[in-house]
Protein backbone atom coordinates (compact mmCIF):
# COMPACT_ATOMS: atom_id res chain seq x y z
CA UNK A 1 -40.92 -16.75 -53.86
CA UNK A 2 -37.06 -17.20 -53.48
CA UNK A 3 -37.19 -12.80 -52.70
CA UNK A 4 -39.65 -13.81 -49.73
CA UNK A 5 -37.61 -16.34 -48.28
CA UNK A 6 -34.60 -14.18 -48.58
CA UNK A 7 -36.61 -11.66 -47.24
CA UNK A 8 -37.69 -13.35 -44.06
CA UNK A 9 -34.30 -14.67 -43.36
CA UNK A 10 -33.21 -11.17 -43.05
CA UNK A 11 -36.15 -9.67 -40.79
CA UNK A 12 -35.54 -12.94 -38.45
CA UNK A 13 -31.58 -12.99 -38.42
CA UNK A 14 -32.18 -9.16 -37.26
CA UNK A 15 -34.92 -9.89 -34.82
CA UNK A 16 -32.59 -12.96 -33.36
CA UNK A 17 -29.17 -10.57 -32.92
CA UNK A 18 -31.61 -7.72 -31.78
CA UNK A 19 -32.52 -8.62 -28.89
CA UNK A 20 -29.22 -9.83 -27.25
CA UNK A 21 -27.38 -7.65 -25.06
CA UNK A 22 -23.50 -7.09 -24.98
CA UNK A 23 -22.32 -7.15 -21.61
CA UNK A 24 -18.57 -5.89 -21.77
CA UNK A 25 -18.43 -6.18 -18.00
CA UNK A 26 -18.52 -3.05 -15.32
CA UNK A 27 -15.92 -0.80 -15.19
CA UNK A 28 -12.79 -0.83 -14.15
CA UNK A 29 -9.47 0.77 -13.99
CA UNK A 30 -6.56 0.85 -16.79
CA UNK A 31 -3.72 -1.35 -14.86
CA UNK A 32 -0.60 1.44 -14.45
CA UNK A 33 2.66 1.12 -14.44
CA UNK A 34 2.53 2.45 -10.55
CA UNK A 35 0.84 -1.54 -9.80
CA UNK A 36 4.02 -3.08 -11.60
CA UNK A 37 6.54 -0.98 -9.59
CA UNK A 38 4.99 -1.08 -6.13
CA UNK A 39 6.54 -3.23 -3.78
CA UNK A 40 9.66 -4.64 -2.47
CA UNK A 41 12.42 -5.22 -4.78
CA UNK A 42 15.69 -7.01 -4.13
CA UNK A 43 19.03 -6.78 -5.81
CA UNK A 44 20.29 -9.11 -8.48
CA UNK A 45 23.17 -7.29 -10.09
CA UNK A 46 24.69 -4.25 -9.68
CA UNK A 47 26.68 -2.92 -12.13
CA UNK A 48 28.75 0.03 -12.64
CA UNK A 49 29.24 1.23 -15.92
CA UNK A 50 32.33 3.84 -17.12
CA UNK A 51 30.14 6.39 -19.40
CA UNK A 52 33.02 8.05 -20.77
CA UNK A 53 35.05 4.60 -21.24
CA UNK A 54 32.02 3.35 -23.21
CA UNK A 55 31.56 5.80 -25.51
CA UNK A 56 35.17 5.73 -26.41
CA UNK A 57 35.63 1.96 -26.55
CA UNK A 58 37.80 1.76 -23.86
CA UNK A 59 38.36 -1.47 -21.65
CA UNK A 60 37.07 -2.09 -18.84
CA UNK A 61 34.25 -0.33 -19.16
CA UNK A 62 32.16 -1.98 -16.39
CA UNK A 63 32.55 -3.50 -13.27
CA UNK A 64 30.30 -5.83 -11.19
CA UNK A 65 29.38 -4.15 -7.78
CA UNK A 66 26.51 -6.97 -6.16
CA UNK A 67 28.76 -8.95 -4.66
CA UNK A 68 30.91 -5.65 -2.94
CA UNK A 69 30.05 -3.27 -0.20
CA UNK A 70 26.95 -5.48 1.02
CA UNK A 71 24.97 -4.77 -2.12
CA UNK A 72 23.94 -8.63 -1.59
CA UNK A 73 21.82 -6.74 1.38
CA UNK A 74 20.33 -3.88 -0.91
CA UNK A 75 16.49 -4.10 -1.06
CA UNK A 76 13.81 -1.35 -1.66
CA UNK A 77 10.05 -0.50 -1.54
CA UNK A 78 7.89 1.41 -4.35
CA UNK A 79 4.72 2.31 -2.08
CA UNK A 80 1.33 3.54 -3.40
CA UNK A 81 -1.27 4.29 -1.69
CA UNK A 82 -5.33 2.60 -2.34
CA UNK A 83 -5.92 4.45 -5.41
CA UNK A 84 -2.41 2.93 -6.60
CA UNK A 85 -0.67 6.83 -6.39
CA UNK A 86 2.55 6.75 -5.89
CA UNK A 87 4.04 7.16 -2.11
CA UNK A 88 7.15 7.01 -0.20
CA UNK A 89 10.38 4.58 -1.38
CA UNK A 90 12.92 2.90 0.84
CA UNK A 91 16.28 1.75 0.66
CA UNK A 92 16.80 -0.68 3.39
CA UNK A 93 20.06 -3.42 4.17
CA UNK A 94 23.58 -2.06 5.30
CA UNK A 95 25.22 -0.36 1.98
CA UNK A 96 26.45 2.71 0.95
CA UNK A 97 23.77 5.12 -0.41
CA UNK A 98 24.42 6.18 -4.09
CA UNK A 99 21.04 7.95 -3.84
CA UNK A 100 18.81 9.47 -0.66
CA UNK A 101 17.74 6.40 0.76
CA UNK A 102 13.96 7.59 2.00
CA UNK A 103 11.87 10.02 0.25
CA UNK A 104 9.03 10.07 -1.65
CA UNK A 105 8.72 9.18 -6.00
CA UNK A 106 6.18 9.23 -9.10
CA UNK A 107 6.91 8.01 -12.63
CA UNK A 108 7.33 10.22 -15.48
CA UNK A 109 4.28 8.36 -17.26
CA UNK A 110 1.56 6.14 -15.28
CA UNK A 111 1.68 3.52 -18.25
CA UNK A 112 4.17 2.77 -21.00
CA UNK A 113 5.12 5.51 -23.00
CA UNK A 114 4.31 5.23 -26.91
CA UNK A 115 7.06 7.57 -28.28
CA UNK A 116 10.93 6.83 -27.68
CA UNK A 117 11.20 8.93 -24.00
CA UNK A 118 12.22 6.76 -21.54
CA UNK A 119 10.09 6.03 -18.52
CA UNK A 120 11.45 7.36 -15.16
CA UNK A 121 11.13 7.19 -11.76
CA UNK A 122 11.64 10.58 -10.29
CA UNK A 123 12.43 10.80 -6.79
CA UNK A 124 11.67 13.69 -3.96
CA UNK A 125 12.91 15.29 -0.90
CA UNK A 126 9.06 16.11 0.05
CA UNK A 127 5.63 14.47 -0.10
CA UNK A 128 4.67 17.05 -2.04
CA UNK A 129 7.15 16.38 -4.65
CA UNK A 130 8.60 19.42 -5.22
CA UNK A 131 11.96 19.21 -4.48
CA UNK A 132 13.90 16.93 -6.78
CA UNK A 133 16.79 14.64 -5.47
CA UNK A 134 16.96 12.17 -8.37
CA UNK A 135 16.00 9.97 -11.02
CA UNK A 136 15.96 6.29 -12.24
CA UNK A 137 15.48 5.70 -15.92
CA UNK A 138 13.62 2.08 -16.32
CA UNK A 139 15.44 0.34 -18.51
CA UNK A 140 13.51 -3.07 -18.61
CA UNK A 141 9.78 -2.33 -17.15
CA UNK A 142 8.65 -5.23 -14.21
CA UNK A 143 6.41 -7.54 -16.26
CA UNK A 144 5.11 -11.39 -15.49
CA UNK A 145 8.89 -12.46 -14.81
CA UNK A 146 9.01 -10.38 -11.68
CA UNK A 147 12.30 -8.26 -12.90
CA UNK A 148 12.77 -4.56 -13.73
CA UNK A 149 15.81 -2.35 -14.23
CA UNK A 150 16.39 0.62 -13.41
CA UNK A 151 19.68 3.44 -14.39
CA UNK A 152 20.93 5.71 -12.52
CA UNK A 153 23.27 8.22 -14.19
CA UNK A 154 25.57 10.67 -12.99
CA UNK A 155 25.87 13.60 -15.05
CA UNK A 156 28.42 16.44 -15.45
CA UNK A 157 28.69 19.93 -17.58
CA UNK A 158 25.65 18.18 -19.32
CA UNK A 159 27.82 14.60 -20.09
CA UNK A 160 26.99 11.19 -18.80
CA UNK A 161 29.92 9.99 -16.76
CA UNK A 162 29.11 7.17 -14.64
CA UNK A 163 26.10 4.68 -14.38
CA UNK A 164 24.99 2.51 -11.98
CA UNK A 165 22.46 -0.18 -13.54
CA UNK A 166 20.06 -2.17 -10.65
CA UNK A 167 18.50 -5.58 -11.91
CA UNK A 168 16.10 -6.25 -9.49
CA UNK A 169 13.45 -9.04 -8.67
CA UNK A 170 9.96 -8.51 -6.91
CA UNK A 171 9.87 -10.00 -3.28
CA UNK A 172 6.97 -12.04 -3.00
């Protein structure tokens, strides 16, 4: 009698979960990295860093440029287009340009890369993207806070010499 009832539990606890559906929702797209970078940024800090002087522990080694040559004024704009494919970027207030200030940019991954390469934004001459004119390594990827940080590095007979490193905020 008790295998029955065991029994019968069974057949009805399958009958019960059997005939429920799982609805996980419709589909939609993976959120990118492209939808975290798109927009207007503003400047925060600007700092200049001595590549060589770092390495070899020698003081100063960096040097606070926000606050010089109208960097306060320094603001720029990640577009994408509706399918959130990366656009055109712009460099707009009155400072001096330490990259092309128009032209077009991707990233080097469209979500967070799972080995130890760096993400990068890789800027372009042409829509097309074919014609390299730089690159921004992301050192601190925009999240809930609003703030990302980019690198820019200057390089020479293959050795980091100088670095400029933008903290920026999301305008909202």
């Amino acid at each position: 009698m008790k295998c029955k009832s065991i029994f019968f539990l069974a057949i009805m606890s399958l009958l019960a979960f059997g005939c429920n559906e799982i609805d996980d929702g419709s589909y939609a797209e993976p959120i990118t990295l492209y939808e975290k970078v798109n927009g207007d940024w503003s400047l925060m800090n600007l700092k200049m860093v001595d590549e060589f002087a770092k390495t070899n522990k020698i003081k100063p080694d960096e040097q606070n440029l926000s606050t010089l040559f109208n960097y306060a004024d320094f603001k720029i704009n990640f577009s994408v287009n509706e399918k959130m494919n990366p656009t055109s970027y712009e460099v707009t207030g009155n400072v001096p340009p330490l990259f092309p200030p128009k032209g077009f940019w991707k990233l080097s991954s469209a979500f967070q890369p799972t080995d130890s390469s760096p993400l990068k934004i890789y800027l372009y001459n042409d829509e097309a993207k074919t014609k390299s004119i730089g690159e921004f390594r992301v050192t601190s990827v925009p999240n809930s806070n609003g703030e990302m940080e980019i690198q820019l590095v200057r390089i020479s007979g293959g050795a980091a010499f100088i670095s400029y490193v933008f903290k920026l905020n999301t305008i909202k």
